[in-house]
Every structure is written in structure tokens, then in C-alpha cells.
Protein backbone atom coordinates (compact mmCIF):
# COMPACT_ATOMS: atom_id res chain seq x y z
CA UNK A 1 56.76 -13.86 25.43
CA UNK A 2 58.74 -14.87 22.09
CA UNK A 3 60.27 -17.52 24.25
CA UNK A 4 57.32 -18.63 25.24
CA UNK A 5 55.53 -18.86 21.98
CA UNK A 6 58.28 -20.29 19.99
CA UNK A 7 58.85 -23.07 22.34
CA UNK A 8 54.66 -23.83 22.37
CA UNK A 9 55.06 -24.23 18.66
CA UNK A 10 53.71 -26.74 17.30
CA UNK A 11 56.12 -27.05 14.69
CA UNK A 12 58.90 -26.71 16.80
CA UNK A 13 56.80 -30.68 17.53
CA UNK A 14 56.82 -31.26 14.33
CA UNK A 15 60.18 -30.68 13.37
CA UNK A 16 61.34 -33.12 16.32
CA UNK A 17 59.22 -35.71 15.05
CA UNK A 18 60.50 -35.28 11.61
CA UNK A 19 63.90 -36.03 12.72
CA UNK A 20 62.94 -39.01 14.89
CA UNK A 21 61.46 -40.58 11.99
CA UNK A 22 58.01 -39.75 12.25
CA UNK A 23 56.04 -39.06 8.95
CA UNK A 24 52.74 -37.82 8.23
CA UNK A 25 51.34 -37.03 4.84
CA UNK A 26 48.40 -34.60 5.39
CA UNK A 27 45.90 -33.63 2.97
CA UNK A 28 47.12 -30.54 0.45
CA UNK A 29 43.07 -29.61 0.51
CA UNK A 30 43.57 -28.30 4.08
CA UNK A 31 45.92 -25.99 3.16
CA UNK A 32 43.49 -24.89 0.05
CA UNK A 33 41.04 -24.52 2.39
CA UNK A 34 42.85 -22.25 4.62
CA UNK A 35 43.38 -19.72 1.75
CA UNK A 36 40.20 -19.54 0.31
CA UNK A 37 38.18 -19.40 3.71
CA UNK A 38 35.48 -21.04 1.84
CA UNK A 39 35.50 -23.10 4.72
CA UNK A 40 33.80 -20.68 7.32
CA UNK A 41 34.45 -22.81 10.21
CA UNK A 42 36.94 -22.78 12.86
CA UNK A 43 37.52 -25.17 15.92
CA UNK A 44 36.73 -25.03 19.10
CA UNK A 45 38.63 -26.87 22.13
CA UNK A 46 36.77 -28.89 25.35
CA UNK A 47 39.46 -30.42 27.04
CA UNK A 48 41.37 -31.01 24.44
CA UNK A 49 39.33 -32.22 22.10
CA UNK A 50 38.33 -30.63 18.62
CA UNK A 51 34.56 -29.88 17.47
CA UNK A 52 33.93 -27.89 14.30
CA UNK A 53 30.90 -25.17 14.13
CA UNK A 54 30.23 -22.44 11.92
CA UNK A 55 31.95 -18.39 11.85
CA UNK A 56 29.93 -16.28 14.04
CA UNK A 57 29.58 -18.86 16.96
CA UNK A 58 31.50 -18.23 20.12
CA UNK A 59 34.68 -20.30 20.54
CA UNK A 60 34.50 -22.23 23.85
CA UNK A 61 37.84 -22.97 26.05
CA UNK A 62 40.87 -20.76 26.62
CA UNK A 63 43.61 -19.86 23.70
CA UNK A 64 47.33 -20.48 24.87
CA UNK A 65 50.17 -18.03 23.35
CA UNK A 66 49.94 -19.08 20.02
CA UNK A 67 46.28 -20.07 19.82
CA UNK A 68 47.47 -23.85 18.82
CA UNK A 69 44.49 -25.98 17.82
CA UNK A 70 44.35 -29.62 17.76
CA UNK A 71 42.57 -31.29 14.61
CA UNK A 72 43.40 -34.53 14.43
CA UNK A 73 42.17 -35.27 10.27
CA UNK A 74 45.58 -36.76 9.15
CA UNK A 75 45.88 -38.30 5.99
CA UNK A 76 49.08 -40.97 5.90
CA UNK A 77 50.07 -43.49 3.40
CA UNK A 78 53.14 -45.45 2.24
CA UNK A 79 55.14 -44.54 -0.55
CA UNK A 80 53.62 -46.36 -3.47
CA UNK A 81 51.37 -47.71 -1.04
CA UNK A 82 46.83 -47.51 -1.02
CA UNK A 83 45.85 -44.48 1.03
CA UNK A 84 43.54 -45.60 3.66
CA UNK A 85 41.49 -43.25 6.24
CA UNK A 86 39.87 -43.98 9.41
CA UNK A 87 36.43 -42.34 10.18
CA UNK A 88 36.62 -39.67 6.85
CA UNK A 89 35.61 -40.12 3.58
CA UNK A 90 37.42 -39.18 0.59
CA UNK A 91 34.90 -37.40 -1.25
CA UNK A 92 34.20 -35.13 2.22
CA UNK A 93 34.38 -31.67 1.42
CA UNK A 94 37.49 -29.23 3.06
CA UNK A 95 34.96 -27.42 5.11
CA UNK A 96 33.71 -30.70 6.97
CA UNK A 97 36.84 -31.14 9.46
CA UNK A 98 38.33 -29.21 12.09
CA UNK A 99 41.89 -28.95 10.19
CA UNK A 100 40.35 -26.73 7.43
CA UNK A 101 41.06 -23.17 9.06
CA UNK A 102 43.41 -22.57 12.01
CA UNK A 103 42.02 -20.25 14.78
CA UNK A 104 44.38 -17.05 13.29
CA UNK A 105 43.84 -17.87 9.44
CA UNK A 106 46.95 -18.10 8.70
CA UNK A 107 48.31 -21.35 6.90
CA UNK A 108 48.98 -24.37 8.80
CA UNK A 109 52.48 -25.64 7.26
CA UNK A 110 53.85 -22.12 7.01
CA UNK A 111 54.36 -19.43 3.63
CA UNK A 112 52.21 -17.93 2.09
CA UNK A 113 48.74 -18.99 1.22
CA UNK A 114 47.75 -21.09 -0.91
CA UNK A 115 51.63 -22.31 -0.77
CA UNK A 116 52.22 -26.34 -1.29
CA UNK A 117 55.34 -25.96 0.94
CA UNK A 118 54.93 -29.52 2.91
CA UNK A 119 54.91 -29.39 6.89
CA UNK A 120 57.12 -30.53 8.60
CA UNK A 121 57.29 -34.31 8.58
CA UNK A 122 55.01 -34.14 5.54
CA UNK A 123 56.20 -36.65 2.61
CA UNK A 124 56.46 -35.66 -0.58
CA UNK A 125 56.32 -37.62 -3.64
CA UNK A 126 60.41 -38.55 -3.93
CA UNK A 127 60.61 -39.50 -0.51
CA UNK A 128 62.09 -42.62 0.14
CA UNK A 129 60.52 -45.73 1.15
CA UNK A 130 59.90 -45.95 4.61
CA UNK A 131 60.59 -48.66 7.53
CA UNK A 132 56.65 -48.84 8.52
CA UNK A 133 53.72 -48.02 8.61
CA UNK A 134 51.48 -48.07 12.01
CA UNK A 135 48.76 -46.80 13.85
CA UNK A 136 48.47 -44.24 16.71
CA UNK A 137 48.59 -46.20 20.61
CA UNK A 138 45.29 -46.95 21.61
CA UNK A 139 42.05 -44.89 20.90
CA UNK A 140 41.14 -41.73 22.25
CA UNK A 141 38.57 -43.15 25.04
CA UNK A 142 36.50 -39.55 24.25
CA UNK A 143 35.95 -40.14 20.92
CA UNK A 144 36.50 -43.74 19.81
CA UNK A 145 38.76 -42.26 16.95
CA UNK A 146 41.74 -43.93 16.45
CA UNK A 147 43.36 -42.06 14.62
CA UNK A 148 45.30 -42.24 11.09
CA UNK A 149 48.25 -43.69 9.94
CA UNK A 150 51.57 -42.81 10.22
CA UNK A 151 54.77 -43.48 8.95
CA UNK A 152 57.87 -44.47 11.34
CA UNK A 153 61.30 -44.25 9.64
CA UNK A 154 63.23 -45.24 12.90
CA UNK A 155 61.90 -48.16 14.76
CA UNK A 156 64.31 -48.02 17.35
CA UNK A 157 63.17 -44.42 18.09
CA UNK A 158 59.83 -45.76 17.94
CA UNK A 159 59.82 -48.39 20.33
CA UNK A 160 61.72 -46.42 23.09
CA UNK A 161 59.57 -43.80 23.09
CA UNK A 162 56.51 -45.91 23.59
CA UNK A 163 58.22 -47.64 26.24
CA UNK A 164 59.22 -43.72 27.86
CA UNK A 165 55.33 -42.78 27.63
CA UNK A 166 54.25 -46.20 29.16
CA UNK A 167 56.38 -45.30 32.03
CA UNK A 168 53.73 -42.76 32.57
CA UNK A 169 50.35 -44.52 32.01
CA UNK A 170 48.58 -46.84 34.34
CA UNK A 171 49.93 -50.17 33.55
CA UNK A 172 53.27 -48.94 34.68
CA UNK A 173 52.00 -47.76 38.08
CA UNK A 174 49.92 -50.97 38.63
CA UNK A 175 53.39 -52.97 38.24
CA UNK A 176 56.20 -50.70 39.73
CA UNK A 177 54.39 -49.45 43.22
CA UNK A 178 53.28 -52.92 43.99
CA UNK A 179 56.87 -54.21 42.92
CA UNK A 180 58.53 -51.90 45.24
CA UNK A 181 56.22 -52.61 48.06
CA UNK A 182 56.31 -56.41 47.85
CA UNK A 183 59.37 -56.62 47.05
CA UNK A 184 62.08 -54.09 48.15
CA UNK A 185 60.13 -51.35 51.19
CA UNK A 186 56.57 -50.98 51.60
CA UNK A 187 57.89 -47.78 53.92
CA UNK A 188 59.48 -46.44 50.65
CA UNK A 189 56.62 -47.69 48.11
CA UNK A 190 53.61 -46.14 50.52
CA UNK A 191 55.58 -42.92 50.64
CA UNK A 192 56.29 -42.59 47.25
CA UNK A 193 52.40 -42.99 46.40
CA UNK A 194 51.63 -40.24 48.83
CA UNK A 195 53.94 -37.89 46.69
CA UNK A 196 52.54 -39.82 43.03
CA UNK A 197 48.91 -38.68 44.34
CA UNK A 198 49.96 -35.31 45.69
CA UNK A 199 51.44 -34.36 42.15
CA UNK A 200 48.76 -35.87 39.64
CA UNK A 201 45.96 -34.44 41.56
CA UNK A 202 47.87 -30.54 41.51
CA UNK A 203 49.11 -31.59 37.55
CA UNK A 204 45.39 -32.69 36.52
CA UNK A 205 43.79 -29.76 37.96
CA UNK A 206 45.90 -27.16 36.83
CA UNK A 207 45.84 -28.82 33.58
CA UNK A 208 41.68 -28.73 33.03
CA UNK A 209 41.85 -24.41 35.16
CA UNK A 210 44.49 -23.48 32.86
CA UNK A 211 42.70 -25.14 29.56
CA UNK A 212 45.43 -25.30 26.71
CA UNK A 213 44.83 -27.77 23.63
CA UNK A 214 47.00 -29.96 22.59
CA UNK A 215 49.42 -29.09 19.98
CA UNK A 216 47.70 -28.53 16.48
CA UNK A 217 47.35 -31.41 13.52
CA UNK A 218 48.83 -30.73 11.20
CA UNK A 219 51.42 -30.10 11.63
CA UNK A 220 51.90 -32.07 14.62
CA UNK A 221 51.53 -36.09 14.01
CA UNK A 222 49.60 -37.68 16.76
CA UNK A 223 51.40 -40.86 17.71
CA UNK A 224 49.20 -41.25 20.31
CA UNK A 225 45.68 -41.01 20.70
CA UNK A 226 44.40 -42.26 24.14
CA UNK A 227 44.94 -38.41 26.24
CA UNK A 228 44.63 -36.79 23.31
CA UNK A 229 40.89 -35.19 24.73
CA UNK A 230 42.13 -33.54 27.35
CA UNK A 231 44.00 -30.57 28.22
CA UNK A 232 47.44 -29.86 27.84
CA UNK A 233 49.41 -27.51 29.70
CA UNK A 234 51.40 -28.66 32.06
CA UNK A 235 52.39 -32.19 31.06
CA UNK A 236 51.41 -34.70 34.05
CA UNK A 237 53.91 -37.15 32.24
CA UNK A 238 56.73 -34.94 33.12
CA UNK A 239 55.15 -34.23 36.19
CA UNK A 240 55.33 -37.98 37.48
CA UNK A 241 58.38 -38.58 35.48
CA UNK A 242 60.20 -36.07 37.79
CA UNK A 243 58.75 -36.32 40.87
CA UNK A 244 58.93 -40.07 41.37
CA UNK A 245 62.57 -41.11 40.55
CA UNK A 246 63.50 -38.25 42.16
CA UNK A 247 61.36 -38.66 45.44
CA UNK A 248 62.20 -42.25 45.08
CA UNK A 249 66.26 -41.61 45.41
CA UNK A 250 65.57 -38.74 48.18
CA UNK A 251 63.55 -41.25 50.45
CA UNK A 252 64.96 -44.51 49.76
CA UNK A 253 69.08 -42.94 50.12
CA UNK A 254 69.01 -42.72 53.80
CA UNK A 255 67.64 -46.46 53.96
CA UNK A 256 69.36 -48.28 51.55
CA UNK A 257 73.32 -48.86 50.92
CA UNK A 258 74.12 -47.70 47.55
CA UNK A 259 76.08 -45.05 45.17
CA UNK A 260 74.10 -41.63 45.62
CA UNK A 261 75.37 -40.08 41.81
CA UNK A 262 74.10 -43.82 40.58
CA UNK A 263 70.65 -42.77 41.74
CA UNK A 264 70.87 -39.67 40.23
CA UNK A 265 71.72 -40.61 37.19
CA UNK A 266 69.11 -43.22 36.59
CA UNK A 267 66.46 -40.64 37.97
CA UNK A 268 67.80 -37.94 35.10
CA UNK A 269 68.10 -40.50 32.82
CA UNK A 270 63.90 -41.98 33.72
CA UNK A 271 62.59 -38.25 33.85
CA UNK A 272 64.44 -37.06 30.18
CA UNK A 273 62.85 -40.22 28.34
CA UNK A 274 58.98 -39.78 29.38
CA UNK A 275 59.81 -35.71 28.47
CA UNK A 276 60.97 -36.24 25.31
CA UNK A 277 58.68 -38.81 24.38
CA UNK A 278 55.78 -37.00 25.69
CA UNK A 279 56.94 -34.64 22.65
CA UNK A 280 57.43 -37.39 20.30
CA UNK A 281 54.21 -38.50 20.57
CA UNK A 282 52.60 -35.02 19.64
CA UNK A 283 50.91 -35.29 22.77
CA UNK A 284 52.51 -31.93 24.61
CA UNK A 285 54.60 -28.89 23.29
CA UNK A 286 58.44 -28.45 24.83
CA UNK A 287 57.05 -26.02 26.67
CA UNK A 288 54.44 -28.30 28.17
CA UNK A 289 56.85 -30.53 29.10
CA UNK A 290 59.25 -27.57 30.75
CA UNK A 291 56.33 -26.43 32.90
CA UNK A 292 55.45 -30.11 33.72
CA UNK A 293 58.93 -30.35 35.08
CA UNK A 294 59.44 -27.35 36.89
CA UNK A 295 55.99 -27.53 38.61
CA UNK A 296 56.75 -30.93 39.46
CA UNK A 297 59.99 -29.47 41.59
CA UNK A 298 58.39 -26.41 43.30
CA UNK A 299 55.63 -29.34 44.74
CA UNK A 300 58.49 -31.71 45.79
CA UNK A 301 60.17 -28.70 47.80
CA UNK A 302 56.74 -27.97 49.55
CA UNK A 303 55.84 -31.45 50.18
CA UNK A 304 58.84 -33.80 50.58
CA UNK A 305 60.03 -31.81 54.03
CA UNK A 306 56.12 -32.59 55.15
CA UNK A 307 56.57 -36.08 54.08
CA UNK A 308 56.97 -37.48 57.84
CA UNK A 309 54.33 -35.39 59.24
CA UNK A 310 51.69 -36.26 56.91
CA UNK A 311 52.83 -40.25 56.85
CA UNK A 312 52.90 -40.35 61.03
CA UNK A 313 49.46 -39.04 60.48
CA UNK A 314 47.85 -41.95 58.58
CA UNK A 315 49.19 -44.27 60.18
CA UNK A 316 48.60 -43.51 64.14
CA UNK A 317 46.08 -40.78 64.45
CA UNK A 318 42.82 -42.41 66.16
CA UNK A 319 40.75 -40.87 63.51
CA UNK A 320 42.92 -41.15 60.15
CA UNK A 321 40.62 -43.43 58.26
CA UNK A 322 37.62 -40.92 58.39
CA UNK A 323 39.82 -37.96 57.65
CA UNK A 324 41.61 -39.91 54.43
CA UNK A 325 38.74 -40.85 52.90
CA UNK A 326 36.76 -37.35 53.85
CA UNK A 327 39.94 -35.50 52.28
CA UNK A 328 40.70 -37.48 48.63
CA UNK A 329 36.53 -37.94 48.27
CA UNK A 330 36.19 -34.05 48.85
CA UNK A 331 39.33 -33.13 46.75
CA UNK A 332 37.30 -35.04 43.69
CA UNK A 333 34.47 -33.18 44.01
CA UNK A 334 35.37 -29.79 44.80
CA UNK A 335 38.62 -29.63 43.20
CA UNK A 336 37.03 -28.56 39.70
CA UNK A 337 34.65 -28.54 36.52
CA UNK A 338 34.74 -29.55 33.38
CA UNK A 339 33.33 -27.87 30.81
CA UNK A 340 32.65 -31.10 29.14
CA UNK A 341 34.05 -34.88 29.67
CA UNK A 342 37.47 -35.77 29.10
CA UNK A 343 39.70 -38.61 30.76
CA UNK A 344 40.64 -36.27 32.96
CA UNK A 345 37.93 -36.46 35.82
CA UNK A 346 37.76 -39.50 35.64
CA UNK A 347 41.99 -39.95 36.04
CA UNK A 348 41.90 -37.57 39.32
CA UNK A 349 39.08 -39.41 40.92
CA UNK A 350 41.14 -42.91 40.02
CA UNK A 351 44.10 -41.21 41.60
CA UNK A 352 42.68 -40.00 44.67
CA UNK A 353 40.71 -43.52 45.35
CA UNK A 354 44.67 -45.24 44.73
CA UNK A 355 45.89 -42.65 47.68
CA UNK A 356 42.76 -43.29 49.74
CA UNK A 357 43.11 -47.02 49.61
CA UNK A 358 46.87 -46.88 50.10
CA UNK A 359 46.42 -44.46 53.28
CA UNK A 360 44.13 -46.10 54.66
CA UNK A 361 45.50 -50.03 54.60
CA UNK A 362 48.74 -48.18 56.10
CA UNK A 363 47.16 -47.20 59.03
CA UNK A 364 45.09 -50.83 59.00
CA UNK A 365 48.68 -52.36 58.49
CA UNK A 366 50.22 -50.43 61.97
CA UNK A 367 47.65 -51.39 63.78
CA UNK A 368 47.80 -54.92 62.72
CA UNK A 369 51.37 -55.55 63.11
CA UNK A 370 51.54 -56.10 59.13
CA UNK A 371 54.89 -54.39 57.46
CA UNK A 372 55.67 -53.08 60.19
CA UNK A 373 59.34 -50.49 59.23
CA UNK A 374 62.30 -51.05 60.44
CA UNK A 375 63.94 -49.53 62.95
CA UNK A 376 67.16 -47.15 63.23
CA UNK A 377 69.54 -49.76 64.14
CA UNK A 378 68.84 -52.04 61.19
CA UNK A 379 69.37 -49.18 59.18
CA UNK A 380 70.88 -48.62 56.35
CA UNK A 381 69.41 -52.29 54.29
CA UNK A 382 71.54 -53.59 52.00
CA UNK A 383 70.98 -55.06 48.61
CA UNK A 384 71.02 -59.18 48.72
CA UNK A 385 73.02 -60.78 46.41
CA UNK A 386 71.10 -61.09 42.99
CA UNK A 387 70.26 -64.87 42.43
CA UNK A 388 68.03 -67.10 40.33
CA UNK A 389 66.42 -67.58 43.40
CA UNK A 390 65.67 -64.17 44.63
CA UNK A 391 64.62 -62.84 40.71
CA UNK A 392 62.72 -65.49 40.42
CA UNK A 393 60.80 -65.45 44.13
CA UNK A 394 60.11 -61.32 43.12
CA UNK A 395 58.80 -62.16 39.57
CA UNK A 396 56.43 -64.38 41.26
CA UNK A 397 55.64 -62.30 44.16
CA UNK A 398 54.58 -59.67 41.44
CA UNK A 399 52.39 -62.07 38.96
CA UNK A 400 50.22 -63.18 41.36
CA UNK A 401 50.08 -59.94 43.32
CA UNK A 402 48.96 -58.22 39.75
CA UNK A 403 46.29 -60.82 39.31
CA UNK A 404 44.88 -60.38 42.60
CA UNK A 405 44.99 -56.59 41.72
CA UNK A 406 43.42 -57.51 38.64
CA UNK A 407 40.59 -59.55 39.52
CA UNK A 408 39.71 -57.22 42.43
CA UNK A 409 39.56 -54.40 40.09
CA UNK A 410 37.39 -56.51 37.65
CA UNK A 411 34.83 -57.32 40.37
CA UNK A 412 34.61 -53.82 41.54
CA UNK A 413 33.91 -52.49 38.14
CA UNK A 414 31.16 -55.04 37.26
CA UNK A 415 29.72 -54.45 41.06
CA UNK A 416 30.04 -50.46 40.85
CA UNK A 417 29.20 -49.59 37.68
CA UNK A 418 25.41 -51.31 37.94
CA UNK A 419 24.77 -50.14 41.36
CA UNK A 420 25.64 -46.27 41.02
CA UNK A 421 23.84 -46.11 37.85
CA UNK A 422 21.17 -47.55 39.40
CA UNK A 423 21.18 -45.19 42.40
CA UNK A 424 21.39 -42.06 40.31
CA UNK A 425 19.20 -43.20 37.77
CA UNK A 426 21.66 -43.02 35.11
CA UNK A 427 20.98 -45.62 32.20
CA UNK A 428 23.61 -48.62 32.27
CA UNK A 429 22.85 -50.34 28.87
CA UNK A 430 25.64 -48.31 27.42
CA UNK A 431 28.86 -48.47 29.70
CA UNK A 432 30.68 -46.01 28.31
CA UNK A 433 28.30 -43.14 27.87
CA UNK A 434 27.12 -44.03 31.44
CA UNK A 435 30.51 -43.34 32.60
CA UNK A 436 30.40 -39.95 31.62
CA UNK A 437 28.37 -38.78 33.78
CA UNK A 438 30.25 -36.91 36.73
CA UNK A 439 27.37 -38.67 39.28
CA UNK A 440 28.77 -42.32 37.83
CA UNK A 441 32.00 -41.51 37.32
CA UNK A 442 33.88 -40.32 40.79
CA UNK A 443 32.51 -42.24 42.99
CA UNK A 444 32.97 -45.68 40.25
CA UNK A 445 36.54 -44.75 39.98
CA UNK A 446 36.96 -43.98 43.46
CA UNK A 447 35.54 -46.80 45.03
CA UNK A 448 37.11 -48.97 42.50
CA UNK A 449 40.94 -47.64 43.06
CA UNK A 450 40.17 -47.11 46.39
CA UNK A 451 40.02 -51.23 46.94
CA UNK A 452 42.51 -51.76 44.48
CA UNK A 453 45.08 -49.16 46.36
CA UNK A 454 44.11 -51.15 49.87
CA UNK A 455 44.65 -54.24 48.49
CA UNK A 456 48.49 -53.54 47.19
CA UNK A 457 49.00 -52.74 50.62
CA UNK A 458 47.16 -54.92 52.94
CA UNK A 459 45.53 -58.12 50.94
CA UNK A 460 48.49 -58.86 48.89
CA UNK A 461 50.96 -58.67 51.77
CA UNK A 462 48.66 -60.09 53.87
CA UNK A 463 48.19 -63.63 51.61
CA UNK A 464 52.06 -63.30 50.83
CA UNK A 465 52.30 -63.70 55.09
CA UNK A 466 50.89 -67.15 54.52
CA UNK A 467 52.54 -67.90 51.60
CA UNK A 468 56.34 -68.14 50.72
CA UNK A 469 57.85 -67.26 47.41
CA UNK A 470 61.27 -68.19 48.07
């Protein structure tokens, strides 16, 4: 139980952002706050997310081991440079934010109370000049807030970590599943989305049953802001991050010619970068991250050896399409609750309409004729020589496979969003409220993915039949 507690610390976070670079200067009146309890009001937790009400109420959401919170109030400036705050004002009082009194009383950056000891990554006032200063990635999509400044000391550090998170957000999966699919196995890519779907959906629930915030602030700085509303334990980044590198060397070695420890490696390499950035960004705990991985690998061993059955399913069975869709539309309503809105839902139904779409254009696809696998004897494939030519024709083959993705996913959403509002009676005028609602939300996101997953699979492939990018 130590071990458990010291590694959900969040300034065991804190302490690896510090020496990363990452520096946030928080107010000194939260600490005074703390000490005096003058405050009377602690946080509670939905999702994630932070909401301030007065002693004596009844905290919502369950406590992890150390009973982290997750206020988000961070006050950063340059050295020498005009303090600026996003959604506070100065003058507020220390009672007014979420920050003021941790759930156990004790002080936030450690010591005694009442103690100015900084926390870590806290600036003090003969701290050097920094590299510079930036805001957190994108807005939390709860909320709107987006978040304070923050100071980044290495840029290098910086930039690499952003790129390990993106390797875990949507953008990447829009590119790198259609990319594989178009352009290297559409056997390997489908599979690999079964196992991508299979692991998010387990991750996301167990994440919103188990309902730990994310790690507290301060002393934690949030880099990013965009997941910071939902639940945190266990880390879906590290989830994906090991399953599909991993799951992509285990099926694609038998059907492709190259060095098995090369495979490896890259995989190791992929799943340590999203891990540690996921801790980087304040977004997760190292223990988080741990469980994220090791939950990740006790899925793989029960699903990967069921891999062949469940793909031989989809695509002969007579009755696959009614059973696919049945299953992933069931799954997203049945699964679980919310005790209030996060990104969450809405991520699992998105996830389960991808599958659905992908499933079911597989089995359209067999019966069709279109991608069909190979067979043994022209197994194992071998790389073609890299060439202008062939970089080029694959670049291509993915830009206007995207756009098609794109636009599809465009028209859905403006068709959708209207019409299921309008059958549930759900006011449309504001889009974003309107997609709160659980009767708007699954079945927007699932019909919406849902096209978006058949079309990687069937349009695109189909148009590319009729059209040569070499």
C-alpha cells in the first residue's frame, strides 16, 4: 500500500515535470488558505473534473489511495514578465476555487502549514529566465477552460512529448489505421482495429467504474487540458500505446519479411514515449500509467489467441452484420453510467461506432471480392524497394483517403446532430450542450464513426480500385 500511494503521488508528477522543464508558479494564497481553513470548502470530483461546494456537503465520486484532487487554478508567469490569468480574477478571494483546501487538509506543496516552501516546479523569484512561455493543448471540451500558463524550460522535451500524447488522440488513429490499410495490409490494419476497440472500450469503462481524479493542481502542472474531465485510473494512453505496436508486430511477423528484435524495439520504444508523456503532461500518475500497461497485456493474452475466431466471424457468418452492430450498439448503452458528462461516453460510443463500421465493411468487402487476403503461398510479403515513386503514390493514397474521411464525417455530424435532437426533443440551438445529453450523444457518435470506420475500409478502397496512385 506505500508502494502504491507513493507512486499515485502527485508530486512524484510534479517532480518529473520539474526536471523536464516544466514550470508552474502557483498562487502562495492557496497555501494560506489551506492553513487557516477559512476557506470551508473542499472539492469534489465527477469524472475528473473539479466543482467546489461548501463543508458539510457530501463529496461525490470515489477517493483513490491518496485522496489526490484535481484543481486546475494555476497561476504562471515569466520571470520579469505581466502575470496574466484565464477565467479568475485577481481580486477573487482564496475560498472561491477548488485549490484552496485539499481533501485531507494538509498543505498542498508539502511542510508545515502555513510554510512558503515552493512545490515542486514552482518558480521562485531568482529563478532564471526561462525558454517559453505557452499554453496548455487544447481546451478541456467539459469546461471550455483552457487552462493557465506555463513555463517550458526544455523545448525539445516539450515538443516530443506532445508528439508521444498525439500518438494517442484521434488524429493519430484517423491517419495511421487508414495508412496501414491502404497502404501496407488491410488484413493486418482491420485486425489491429478489432484489438484498438477491444482495449479502449475495457480501458474507458474501467476508467469511469473505478472513478480516480486526475492528479491534483498544484502541485501537478496541467500541460494538457482536453481529457482533463474525466477519470483517471488506468491510463487508456498506455493502454493503446501497448497494445497496438505490440499487436501490430505479433500479427503482422508471420506475414511480412523483416527483423523480429527490430519490431520489438520500435514497439518498446512507441509504448515508453506515450507513458511517459502521459506523465509529463500531468494528465495520469506513474501508477496510472503502470496499470494502463499491465491491463493492456492481461487483455492482449485473452484476446490475441481469439483473434482468428472472432475475425472469421465477421467476415463469413450469414448473419454478422446484425450481430456487429447489435453487439458495439448494446456495449454503449449497457456498458455503464456516468455520474455526470465527461468526454468519456462520448469517446466509447465513437470507438465502438469505428469497430462497428470497420466489422461490418469487412464482411461487405469478402463478399464483394474487395481486399480480398492473401493466401499461404504468397506468404511471407516483402517490403518493396523504397522509391520516390512508391512514398510519393502512399502520401497520396493517404491525403485524399483522409479527406474523404473527413468530409464524410463532416456530413454525418451536420445530418445527425439535427435529426436526433429533433427525435428526442432535445434543443439543438446550442451544439455543445445538446451533445451532452446521453439520448444525443451515443447514437451521434455512433452513427457518425460508424460510417466513417466503413468508409476506411470499403469506400476508400473501393474509389482507390478505380483510381491509380502510382
Amino acid at each position: 500500500m506505500e508502494a502504491l500511494r507513493y507512486l499515485q503521488d502527485p508530486h512524484l508528477v510534479a517532480r518529473f515535470q520539474n526536471i523536464c522543464g516544466v514550470r508552474g508558479k502557483f498562487s502562495r494564497s492557496v497555501s494560506a488558505a489551506d492553513s487557516s481553513g477559512t476557506a470551508g470548502r473542499t472539492c469534489s470530483h465527477n469524472n475528473g473534473a473539479c466543482s467546489s461546494h461548501t463543508a458539510g456537503e457530501k463529496e461525490s465520486g470515489k477517493l483513490p489511495f491518496g485522496g489526490a484532487g484535481d484543481g486546475d487554478s494555476v497561476r504562471v508567469a515569466a520571470a520579469g514578465a505581466r502575470r496574466r490569468t484565464t477565467g479568475a480574477d485577481d481580486d477573487k478571494s482564496p475560498g472561491d476555487g477548488c485549490e484552496t483546501a485539499p481533501r485531507n487538509g494538509a498543505p498542498l506543496c508539502g511542510g508545515d502549514a502555513g510554510s512558503s516552501a515552493p512545490c515542486p516546479g514552482e518558480l521562485g523569484p531568482s529563478d532564471p529566465v526561462v525558454v517559453s512561455t505557452v499554453k496548455p493543448l487544447r481546451r478541456n471540451s467539459l469546461t471550455g477552460d483552457a487552462g493557465q500558463e506555463f513555463l517550458i524550460e526544455n523545448r525539445f522535451l516539450f515538443y516530443l512529448f506532445t508528439f508521444g500524447t498525439e500518438l494517442g488522440n484521434e488524429l493519430f488513429y484517423i491517419t495511421f489505421f487508414p495508412f496501414v490499410i491502404w497502404n501496407l495490409d488491410a488484413f493486418v490494419g482491420r485486425r489491429l482495429i478489432m484489438v484498438w476497440v477491444w482495449v479502449m472500450y475495457l480501458g474507458q469503462c474501467t476508467k469511469d467504474v473505478i472513478g480516480w481524479p486526475r492528479p491534483k493542481s498544484p502541485p501537478v502542472v496541467k500541460v494538457e487540458m482536453f481529457y482533463n474531465s474525466e477519470y483517471s485510473m488506468p491510463s487508456t494512453h498506455a493502454m493503446s500505446s501497448t497494445a497496438i505496436p505490440f499487436s501490430l508486430v505479433f500479427i503482422s511477423c508471420s506475414r511480412w519479411e523483416y527483423p523480429l528484435p527490430l519490431g520489438l524495439g520500435l514497439a518498446l520504444c512507441w509504448c515508453l514515449l506515450v507513458c511517459t508523456s502521459r506523465i509529463y503532461m500531468g494528465m495520469h500518475s506513474v501508477l496510472d500509467v503502470i496499470a494502463g500497461v499491465l491491463y493492456s497485456v492481461l487483455i492482449l493474452l485473452v484476446f490475441l489467441p481469439v483473434l482468428d475466431l472472432i475475425d472469421g466471424f465477421n467476415l463469413t457468418y450469414r448473419y454478422a452484420p446484425l450481430l456487429i452492430i447489435s453487439l458495439h450498439l448494446g456495449l454503449g448503452l449497457f456498458s455503464f453510467t456516468l455520474d455526470t458528462w465527461s468526454t468519456s461516453r462520448g469517446d466509447t460510443a465513437q470507438i465502438l461506432g469505428t469497430g462497428a463500421g470497420v466489422a461490418l465493411a469487412s464482411h461487405v468487402n469478402h463478399h464483394l471480392g474487395l481486399l480480398p487476403d492473401q493466401t499461404p503461398d504468397q506468404l511471407p510479403l516483402a517490403f518493396p524497394a523504397l522509391s520516390v515513386g512508391l512514398v510519393g503514390a502512399a502520401l497520396l493514397r493517404l491525403v485524399v483517403g483522409v479527406l474523404v474521411l473527413m468530409a464524410s464525417r463532416a456530413l454525418m455530424k451536420a445530418i445527425t446532430i439535427p435529426l436526433v435532437c429533433r427525435v428526442t426533443g432535445v434543443p439543438s440551438g446550442d451544439v455543445r450542450k445538446a451533445r451532452q445529453h446521453m439520448e444525443v450523444e451515443l447514437p451521434y457518435r455512433y452513427i457518425v464513426y460508424g460510417v466513417v470506420g466503413f468508409n476506411v475500409l470499403f469506400l476508400v478502397p473501393w474509389l482507390f480500385s478505380y483510381v491509380q496512385f502510382s
